[in-house]
PDB file of N, CA and C in Angstrom:
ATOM      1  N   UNK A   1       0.855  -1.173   0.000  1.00  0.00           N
ATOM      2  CA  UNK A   1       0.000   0.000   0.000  1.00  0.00           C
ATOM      3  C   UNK A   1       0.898   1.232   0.000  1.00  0.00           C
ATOM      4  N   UNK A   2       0.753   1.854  -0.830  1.00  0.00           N
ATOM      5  CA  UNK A   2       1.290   3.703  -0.921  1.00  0.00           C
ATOM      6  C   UNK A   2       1.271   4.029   0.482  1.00  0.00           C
ATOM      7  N   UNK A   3       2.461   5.105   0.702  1.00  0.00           N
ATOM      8  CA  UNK A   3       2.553   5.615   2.359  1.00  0.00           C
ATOM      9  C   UNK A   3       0.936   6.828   2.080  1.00  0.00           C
ATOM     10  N   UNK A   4       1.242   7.096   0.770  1.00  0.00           N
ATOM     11  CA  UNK A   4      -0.861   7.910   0.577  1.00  0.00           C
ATOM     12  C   UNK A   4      -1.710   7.444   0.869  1.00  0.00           C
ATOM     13  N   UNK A   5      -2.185   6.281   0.578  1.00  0.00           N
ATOM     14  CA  UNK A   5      -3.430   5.682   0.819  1.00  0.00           C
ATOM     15  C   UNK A   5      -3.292   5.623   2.705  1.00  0.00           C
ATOM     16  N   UNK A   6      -1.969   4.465   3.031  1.00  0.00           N
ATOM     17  CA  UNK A   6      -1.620   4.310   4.609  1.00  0.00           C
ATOM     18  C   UNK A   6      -1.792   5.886   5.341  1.00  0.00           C
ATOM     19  N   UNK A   7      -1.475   7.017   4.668  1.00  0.00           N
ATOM     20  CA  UNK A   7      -1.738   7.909   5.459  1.00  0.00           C
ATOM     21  C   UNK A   7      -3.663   8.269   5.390  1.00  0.00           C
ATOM     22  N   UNK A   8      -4.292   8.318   4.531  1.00  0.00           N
ATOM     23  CA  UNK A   8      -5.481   8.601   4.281  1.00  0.00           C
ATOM     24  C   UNK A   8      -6.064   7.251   5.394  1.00  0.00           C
ATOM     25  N   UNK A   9      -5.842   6.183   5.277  1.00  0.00           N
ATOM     26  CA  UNK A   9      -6.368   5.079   6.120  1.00  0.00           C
ATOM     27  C   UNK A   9      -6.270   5.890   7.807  1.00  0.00           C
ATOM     28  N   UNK A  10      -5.377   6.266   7.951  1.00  0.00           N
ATOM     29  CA  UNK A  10      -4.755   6.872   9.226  1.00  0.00           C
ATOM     30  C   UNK A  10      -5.848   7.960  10.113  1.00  0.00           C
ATOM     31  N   UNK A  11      -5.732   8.775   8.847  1.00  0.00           N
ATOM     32  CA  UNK A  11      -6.931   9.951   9.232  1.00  0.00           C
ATOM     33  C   UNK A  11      -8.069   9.423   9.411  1.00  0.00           C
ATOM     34  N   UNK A  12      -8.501   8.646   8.556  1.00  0.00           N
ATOM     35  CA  UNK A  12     -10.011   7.969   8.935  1.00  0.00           C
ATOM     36  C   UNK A  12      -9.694   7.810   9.750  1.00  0.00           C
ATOM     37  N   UNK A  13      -9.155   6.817  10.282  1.00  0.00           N
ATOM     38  CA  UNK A  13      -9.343   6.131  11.557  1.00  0.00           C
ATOM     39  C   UNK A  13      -9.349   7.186  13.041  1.00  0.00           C
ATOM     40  N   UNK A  14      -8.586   8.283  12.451  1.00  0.00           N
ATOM     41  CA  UNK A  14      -8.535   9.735  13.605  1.00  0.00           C
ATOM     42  C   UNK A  14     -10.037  10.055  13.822  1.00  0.00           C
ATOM     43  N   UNK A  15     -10.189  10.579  12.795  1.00  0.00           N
ATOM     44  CA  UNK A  15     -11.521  11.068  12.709  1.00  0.00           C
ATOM     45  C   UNK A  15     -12.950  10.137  13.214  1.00  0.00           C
ATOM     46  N   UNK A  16     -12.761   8.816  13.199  1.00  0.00           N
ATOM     47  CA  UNK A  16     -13.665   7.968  13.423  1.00  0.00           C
ATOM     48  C   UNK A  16     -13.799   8.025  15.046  1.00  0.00           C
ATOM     49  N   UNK A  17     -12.507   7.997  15.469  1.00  0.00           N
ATOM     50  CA  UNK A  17     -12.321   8.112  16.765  1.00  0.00           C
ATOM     51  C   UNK A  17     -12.874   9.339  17.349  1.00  0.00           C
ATOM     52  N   UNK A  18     -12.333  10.297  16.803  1.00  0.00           N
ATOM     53  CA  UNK A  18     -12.908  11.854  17.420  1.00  0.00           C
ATOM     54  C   UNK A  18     -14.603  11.768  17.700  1.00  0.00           C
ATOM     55  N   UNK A  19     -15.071  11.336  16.453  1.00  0.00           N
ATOM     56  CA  UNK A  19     -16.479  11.366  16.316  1.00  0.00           C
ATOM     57  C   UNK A  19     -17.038  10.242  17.172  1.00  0.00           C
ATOM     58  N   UNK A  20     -16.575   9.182  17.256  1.00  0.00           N
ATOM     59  CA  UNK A  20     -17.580   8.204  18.371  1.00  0.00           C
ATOM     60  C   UNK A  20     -16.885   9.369  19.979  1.00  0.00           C
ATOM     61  N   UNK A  21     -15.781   9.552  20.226  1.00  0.00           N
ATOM     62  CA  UNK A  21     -16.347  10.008  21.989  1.00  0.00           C
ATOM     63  C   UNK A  21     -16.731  11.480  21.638  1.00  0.00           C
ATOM     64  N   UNK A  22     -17.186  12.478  20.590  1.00  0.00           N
ATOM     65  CA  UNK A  22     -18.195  13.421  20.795  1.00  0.00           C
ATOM     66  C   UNK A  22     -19.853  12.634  20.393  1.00  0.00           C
ATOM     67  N   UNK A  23     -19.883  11.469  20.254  1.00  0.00           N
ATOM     68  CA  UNK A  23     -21.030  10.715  20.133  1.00  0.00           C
ATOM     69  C   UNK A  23     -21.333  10.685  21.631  1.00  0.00           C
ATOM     70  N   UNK A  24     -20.535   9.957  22.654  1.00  0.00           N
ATOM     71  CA  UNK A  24     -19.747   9.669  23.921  1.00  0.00           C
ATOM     72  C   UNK A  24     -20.414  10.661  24.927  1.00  0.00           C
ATOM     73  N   UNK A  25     -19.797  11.923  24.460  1.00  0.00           N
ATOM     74  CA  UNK A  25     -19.968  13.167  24.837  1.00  0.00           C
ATOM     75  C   UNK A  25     -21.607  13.812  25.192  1.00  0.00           C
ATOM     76  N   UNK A  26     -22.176  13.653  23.532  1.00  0.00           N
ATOM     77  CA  UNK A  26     -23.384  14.207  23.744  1.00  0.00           C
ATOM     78  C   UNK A  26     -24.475  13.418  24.406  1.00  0.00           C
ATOM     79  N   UNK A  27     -24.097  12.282  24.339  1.00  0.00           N
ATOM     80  CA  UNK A  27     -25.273  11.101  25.119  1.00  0.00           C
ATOM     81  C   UNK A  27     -25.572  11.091  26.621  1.00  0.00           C
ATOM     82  N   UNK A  28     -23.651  11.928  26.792  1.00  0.00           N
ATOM     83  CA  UNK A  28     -23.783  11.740  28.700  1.00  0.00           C
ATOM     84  C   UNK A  28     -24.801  13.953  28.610  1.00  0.00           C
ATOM     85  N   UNK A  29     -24.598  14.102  27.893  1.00  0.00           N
ATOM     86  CA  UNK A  29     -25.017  15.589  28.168  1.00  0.00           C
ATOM     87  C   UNK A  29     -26.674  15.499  27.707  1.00  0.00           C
ATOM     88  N   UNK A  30     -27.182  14.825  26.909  1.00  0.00           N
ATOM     89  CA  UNK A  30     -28.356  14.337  26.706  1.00  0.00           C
ATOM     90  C   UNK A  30     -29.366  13.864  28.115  1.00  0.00           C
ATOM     91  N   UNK A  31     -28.360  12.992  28.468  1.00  0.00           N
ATOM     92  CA  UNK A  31     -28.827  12.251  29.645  1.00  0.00           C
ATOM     93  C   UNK A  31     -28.957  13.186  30.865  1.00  0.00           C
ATOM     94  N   UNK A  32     -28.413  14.102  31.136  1.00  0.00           N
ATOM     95  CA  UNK A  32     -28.337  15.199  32.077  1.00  0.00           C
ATOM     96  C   UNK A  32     -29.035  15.879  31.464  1.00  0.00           C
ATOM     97  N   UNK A  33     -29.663  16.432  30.584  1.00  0.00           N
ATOM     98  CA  UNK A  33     -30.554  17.703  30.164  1.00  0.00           C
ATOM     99  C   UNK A  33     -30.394  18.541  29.658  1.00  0.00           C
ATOM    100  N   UNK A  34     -28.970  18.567  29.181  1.00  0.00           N
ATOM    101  CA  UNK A  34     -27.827  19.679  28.368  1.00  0.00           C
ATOM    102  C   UNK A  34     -27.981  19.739  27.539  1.00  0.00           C
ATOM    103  N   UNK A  35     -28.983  20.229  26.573  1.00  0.00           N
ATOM    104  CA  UNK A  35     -29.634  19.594  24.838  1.00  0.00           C
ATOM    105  C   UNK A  35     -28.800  20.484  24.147  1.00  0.00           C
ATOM    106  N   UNK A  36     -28.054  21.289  24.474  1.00  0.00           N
ATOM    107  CA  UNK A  36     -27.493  22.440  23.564  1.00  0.00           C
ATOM    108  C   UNK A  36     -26.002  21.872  23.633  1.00  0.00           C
ATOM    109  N   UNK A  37     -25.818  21.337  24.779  1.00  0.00           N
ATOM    110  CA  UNK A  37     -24.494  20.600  24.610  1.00  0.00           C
ATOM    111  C   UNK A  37     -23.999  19.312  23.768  1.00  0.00           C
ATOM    112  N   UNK A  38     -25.128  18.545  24.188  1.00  0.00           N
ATOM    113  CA  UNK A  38     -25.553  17.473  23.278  1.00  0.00           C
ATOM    114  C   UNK A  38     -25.821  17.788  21.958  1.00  0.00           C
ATOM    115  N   UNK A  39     -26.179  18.307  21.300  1.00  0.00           N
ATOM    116  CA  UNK A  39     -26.842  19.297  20.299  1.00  0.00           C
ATOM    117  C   UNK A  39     -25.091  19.669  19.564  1.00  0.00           C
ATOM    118  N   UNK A  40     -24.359  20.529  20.130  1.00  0.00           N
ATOM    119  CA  UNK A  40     -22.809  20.907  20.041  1.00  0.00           C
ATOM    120  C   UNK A  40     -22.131  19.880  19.654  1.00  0.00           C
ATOM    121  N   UNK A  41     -22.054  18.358  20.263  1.00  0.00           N
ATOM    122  CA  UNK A  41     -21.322  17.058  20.359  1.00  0.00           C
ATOM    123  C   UNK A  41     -21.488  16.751  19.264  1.00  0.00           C
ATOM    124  N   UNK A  42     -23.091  16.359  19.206  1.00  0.00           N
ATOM    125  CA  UNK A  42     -23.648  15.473  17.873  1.00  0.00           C
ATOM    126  C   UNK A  42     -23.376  15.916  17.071  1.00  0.00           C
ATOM    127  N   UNK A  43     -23.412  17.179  16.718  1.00  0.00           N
ATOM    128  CA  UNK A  43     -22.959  17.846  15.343  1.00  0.00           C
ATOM    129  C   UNK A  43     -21.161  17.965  14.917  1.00  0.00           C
ATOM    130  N   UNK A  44     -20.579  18.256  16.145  1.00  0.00           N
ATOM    131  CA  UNK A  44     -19.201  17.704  15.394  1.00  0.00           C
ATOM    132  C   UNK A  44     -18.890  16.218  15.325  1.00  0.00           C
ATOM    133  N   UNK A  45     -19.302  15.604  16.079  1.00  0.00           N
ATOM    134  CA  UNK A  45     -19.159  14.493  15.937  1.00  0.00           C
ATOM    135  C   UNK A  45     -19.372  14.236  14.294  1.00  0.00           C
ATOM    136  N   UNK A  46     -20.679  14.698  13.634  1.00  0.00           N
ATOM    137  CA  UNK A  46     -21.146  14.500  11.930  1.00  0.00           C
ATOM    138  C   UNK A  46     -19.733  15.260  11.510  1.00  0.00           C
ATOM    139  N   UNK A  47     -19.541  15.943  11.717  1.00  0.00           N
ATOM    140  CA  UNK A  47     -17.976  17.068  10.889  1.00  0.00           C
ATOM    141  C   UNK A  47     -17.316  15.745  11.033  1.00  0.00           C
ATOM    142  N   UNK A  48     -16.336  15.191  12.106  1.00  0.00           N
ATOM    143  CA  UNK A  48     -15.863  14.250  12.108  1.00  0.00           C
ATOM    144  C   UNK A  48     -15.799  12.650  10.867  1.00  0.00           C
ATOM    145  N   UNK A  49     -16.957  12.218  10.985  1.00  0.00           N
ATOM    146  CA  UNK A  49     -17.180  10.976  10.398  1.00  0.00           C
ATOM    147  C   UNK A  49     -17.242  11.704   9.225  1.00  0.00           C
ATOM    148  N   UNK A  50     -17.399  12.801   8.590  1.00  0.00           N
ATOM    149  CA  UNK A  50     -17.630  13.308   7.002  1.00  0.00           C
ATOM    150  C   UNK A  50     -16.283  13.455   6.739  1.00  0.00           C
ATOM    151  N   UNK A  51     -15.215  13.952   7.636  1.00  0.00           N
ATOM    152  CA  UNK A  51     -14.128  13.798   7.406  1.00  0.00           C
ATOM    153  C   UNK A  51     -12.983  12.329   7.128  1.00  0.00           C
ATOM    154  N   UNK A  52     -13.927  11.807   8.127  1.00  0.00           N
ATOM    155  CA  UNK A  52     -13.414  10.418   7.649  1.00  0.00           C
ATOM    156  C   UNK A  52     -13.824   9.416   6.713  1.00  0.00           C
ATOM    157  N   UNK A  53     -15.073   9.905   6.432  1.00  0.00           N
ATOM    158  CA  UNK A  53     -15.455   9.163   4.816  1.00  0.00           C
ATOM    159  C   UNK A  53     -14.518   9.990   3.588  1.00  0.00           C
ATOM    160  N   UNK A  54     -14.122  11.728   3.699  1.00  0.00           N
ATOM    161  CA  UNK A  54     -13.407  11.740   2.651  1.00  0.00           C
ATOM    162  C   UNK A  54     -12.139  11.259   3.062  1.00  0.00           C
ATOM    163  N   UNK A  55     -11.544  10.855   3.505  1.00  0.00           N
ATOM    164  CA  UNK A  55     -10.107  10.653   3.867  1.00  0.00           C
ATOM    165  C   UNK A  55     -10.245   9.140   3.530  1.00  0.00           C
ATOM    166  N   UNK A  56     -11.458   8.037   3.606  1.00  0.00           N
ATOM    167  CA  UNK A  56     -11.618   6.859   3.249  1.00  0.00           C
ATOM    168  C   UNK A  56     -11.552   6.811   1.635  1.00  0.00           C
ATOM    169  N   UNK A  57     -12.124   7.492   0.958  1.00  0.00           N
ATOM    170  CA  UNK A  57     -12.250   7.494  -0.416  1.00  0.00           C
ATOM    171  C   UNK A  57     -10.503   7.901  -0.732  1.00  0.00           C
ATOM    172  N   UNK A  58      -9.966   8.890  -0.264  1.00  0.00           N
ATOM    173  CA  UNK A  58      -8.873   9.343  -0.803  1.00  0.00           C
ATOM    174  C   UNK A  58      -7.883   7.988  -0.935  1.00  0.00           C
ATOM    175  N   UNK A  59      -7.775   7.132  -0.106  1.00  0.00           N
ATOM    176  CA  UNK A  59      -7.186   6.043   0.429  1.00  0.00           C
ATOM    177  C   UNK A  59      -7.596   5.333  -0.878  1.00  0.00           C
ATOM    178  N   UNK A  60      -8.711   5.307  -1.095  1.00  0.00           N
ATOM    179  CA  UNK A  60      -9.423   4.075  -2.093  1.00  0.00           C
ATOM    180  C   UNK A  60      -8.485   4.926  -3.884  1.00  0.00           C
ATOM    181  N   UNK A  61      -9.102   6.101  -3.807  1.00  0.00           N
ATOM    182  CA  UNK A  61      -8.158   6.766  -4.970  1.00  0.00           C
ATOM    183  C   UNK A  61      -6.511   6.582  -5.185  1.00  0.00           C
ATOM    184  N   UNK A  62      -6.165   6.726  -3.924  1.00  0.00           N
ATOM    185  CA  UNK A  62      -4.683   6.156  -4.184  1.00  0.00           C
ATOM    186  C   UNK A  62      -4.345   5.065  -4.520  1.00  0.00           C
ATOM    187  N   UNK A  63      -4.863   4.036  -3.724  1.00  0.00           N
ATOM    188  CA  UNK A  63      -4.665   2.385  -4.086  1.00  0.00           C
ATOM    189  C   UNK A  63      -4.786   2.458  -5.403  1.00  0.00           C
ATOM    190  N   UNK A  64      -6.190   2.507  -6.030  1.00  0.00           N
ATOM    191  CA  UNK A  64      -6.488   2.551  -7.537  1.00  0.00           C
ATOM    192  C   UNK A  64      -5.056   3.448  -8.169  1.00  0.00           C
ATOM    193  N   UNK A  65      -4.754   4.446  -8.201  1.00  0.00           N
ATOM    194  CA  UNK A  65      -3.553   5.220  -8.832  1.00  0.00           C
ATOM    195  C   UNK A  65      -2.226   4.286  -8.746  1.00  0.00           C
ATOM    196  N   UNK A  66      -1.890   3.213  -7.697  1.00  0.00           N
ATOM    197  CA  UNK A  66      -1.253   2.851  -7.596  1.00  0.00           C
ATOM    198  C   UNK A  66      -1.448   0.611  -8.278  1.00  0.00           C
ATOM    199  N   UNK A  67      -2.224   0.963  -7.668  1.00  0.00           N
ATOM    200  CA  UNK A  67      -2.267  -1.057  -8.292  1.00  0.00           C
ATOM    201  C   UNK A  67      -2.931  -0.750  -9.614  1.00  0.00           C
ATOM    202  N   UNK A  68      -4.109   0.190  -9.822  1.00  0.00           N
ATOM    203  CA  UNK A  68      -4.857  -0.304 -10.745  1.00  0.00           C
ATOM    204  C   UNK A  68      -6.143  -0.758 -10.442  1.00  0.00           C
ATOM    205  N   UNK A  69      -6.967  -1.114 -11.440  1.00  0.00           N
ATOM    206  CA  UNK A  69      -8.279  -1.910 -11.029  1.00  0.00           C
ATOM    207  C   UNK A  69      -8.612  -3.442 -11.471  1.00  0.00           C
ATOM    208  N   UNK A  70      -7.326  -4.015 -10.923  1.00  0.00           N
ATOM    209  CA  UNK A  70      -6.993  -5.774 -10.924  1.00  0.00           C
ATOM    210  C   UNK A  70      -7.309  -6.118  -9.487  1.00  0.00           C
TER     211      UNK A  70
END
């Protein structure tokens, strides 16, 4: 695998992380009554995982640039 794609794999996996504990985050602030906090979480948490679906594709673009489509 390209150190490109291995780095794009990388970031996903950052970003996946970030976004499940502001998932984490807003559920315990949910649960307490904090809807604006919760509300704050959930939504970066979405920034997050959108970041890591493009950083998943980029990964997939490199491989292809590099093996091909065999």
């Amino acid at each position: 695998m390209s150190k490109k794609a291995a780095d794009h794999h990388k970031k996903a996996a950052e970003h996946h992380t970030h976004a499940a504990k502001h998932h984490t985050e807003a559920a315990k602030h949910h649960e307490s009554g904090n809807h604006e906090k919760a509300a704050h979480h959930a939504h970066t948490s979405r920034g997050h995982a959108t970041h890591a679906t493009e950083h998943a594709e980029h990964a997939a673009k490199a491989h292809l640039e590099e093996h091909g489509t065999k």
